[in-house]
C-alpha atoms as a PDB file:
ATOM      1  CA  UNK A   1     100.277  91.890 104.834  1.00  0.00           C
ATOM      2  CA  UNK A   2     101.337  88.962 106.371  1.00  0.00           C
ATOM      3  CA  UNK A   3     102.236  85.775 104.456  1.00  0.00           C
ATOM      4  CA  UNK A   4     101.430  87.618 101.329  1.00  0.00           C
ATOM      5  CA  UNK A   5      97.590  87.826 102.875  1.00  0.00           C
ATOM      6  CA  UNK A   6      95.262  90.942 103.088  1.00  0.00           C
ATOM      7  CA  UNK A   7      94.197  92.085 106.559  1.00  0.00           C
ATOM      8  CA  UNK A   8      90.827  91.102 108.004  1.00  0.00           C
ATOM      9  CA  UNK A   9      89.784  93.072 109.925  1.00  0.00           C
ATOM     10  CA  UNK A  10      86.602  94.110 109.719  1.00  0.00           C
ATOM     11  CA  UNK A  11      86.223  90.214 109.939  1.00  0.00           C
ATOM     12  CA  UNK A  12      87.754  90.474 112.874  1.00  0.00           C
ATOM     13  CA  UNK A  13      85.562  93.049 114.114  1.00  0.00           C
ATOM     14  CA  UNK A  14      82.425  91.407 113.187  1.00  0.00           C
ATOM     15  CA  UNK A  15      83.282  88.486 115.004  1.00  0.00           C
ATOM     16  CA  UNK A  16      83.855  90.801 118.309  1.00  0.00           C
ATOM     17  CA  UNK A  17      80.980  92.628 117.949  1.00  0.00           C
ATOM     18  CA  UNK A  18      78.850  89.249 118.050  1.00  0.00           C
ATOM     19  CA  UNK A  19      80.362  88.638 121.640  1.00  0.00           C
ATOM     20  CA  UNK A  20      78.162  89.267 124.383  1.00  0.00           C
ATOM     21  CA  UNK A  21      77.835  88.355 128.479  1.00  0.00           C
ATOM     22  CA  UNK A  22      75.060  87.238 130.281  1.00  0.00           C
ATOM     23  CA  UNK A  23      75.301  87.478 134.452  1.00  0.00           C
ATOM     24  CA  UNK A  24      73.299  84.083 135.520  1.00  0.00           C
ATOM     25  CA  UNK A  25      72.792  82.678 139.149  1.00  0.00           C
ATOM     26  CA  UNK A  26      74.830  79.638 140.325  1.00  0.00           C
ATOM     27  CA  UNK A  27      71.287  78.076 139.906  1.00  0.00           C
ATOM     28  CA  UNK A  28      71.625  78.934 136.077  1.00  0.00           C
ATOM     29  CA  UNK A  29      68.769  81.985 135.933  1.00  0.00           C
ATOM     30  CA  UNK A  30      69.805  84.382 133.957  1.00  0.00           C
ATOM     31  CA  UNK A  31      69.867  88.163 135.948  1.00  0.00           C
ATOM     32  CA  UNK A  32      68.817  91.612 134.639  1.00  0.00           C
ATOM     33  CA  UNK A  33      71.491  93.144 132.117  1.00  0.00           C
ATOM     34  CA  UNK A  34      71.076  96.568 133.777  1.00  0.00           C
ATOM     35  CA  UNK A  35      71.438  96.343 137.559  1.00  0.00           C
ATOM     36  CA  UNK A  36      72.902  93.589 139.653  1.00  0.00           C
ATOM     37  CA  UNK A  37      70.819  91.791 142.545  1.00  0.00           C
ATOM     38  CA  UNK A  38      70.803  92.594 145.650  1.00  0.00           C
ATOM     39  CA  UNK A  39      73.028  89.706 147.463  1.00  0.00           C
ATOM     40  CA  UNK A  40      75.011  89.104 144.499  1.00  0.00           C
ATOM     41  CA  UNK A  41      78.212  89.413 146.233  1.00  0.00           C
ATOM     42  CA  UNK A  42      77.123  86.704 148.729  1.00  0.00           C
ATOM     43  CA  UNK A  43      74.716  84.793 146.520  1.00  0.00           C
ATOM     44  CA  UNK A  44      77.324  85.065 143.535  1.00  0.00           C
ATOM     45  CA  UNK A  45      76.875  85.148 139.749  1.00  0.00           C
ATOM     46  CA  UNK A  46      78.152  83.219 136.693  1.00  0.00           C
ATOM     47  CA  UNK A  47      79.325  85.125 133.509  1.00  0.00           C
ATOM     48  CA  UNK A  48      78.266  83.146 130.416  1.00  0.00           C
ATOM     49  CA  UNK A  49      80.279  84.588 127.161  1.00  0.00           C
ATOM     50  CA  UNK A  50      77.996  84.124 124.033  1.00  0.00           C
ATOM     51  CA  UNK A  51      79.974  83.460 120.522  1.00  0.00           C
ATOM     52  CA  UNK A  52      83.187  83.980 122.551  1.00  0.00           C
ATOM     53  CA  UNK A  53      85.948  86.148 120.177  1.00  0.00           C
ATOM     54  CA  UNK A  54      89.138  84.613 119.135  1.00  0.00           C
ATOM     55  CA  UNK A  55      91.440  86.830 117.138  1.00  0.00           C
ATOM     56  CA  UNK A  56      92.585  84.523 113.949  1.00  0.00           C
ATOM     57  CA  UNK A  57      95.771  85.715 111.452  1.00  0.00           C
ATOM     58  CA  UNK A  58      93.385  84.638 108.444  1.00  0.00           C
ATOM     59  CA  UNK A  59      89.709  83.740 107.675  1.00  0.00           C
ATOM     60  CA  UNK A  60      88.827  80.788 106.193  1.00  0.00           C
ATOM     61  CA  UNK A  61      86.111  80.978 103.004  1.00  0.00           C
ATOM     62  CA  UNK A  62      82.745  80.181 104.304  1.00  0.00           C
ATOM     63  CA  UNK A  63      80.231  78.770 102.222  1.00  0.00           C
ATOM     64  CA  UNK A  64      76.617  79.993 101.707  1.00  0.00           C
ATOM     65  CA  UNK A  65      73.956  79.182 103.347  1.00  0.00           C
ATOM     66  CA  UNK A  66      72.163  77.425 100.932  1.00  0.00           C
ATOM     67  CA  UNK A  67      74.984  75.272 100.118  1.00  0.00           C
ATOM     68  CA  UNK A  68      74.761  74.010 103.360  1.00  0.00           C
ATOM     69  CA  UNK A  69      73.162  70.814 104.756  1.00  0.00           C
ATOM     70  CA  UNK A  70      71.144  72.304 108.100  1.00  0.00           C
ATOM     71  CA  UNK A  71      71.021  68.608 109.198  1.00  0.00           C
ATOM     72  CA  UNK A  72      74.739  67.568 109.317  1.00  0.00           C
ATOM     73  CA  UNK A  73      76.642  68.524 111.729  1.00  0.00           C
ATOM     74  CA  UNK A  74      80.508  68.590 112.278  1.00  0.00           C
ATOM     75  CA  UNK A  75      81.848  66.134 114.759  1.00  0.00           C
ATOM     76  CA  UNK A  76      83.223  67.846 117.647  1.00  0.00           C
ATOM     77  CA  UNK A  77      81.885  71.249 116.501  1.00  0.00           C
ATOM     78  CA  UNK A  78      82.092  73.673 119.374  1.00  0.00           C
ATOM     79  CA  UNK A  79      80.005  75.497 121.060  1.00  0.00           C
ATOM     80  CA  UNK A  80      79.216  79.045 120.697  1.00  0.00           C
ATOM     81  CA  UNK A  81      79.735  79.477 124.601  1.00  0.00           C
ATOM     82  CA  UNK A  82      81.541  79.460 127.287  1.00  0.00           C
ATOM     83  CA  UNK A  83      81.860  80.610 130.918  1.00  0.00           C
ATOM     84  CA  UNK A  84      84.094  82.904 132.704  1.00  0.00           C
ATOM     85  CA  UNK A  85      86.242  81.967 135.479  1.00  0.00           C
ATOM     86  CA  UNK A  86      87.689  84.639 138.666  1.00  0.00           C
ATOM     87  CA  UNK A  87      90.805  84.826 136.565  1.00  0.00           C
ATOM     88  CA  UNK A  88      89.381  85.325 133.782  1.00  0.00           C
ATOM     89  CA  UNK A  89      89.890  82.238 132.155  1.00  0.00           C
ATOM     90  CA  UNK A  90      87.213  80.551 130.092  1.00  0.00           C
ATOM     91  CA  UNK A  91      85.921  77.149 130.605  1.00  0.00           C
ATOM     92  CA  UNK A  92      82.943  74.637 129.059  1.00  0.00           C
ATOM     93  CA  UNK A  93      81.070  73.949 132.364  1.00  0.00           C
ATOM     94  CA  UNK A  94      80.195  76.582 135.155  1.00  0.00           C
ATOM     95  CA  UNK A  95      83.567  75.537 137.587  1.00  0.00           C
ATOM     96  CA  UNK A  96      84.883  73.220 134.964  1.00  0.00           C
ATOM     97  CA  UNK A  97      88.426  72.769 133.673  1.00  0.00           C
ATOM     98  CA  UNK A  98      89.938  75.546 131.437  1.00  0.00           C
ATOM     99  CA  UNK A  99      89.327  75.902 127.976  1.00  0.00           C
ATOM    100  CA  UNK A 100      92.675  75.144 125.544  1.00  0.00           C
ATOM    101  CA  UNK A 101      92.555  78.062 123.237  1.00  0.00           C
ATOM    102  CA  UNK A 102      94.679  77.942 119.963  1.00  0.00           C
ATOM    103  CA  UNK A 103      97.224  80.244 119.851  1.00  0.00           C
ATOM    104  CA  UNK A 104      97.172  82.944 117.327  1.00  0.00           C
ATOM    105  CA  UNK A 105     100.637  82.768 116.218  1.00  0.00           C
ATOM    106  CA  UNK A 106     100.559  78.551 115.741  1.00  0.00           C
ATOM    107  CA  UNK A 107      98.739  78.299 112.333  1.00  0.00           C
ATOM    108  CA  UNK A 108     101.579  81.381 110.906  1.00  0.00           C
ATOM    109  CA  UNK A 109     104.580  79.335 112.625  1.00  0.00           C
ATOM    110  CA  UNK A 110     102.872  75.919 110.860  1.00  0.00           C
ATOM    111  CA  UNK A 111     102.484  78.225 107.503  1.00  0.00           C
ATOM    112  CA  UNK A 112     106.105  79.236 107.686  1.00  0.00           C
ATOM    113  CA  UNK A 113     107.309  75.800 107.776  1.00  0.00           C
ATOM    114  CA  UNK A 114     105.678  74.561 104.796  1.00  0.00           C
END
């Protein structure tokens, strides 16, 4: 327990298991998910990360579906993708800039100092 919280994990695991990677073309069609083309190495592929997992210390409480409004969105909500970079870094745009991922111990730090 940390901060007197339980542990989420099976959150946690949920959110993993919706993770998944699609190999696309530098042209942006998507490839087979079982075999690899045949010049990929020279041709090369893009790795496109679908609902990308980020461990988080706590969940926040989501509301219900129905209590939602389908029309309004959040401004600056993010996307539920990203790419993958040689080193393994993530970014918005094929060859883009990196993506600034939250760190998972800043939200317990901010906690601690309230």
């Amino acid at each position: 327990m940390l901060l007197f919280q339980f542990p989420e994990w099976s959150e946690d695991l949920t959110d993993w298991n919706r993770e998944m990677h699609v190999k696309w073309t530098y042209n942006g069609v998507q490839l087979s998910e079982t075999e690899f083309p045949k010049n990929w190495l020279t041709d090369g592929i893009q790795i496109k990360i679908l609902f990308p997992f980020c461990l988080k210390p706590w969940h926040r409480f989501k509301l219900q579906p129905s209590h939602k409004d389908p029309m309004k969105k959040k401004k600056g909500q993010k996307n539920d993708f990203c790419f993958l970079t040689v080193w393994g870094m993530e970014t918005e745009l094929p060859f883009g800039s990196l993506r600034k991922r939250r760190s998972f111990f800043e939200p317990i730090f901010k906690e601690l100092k309230k």
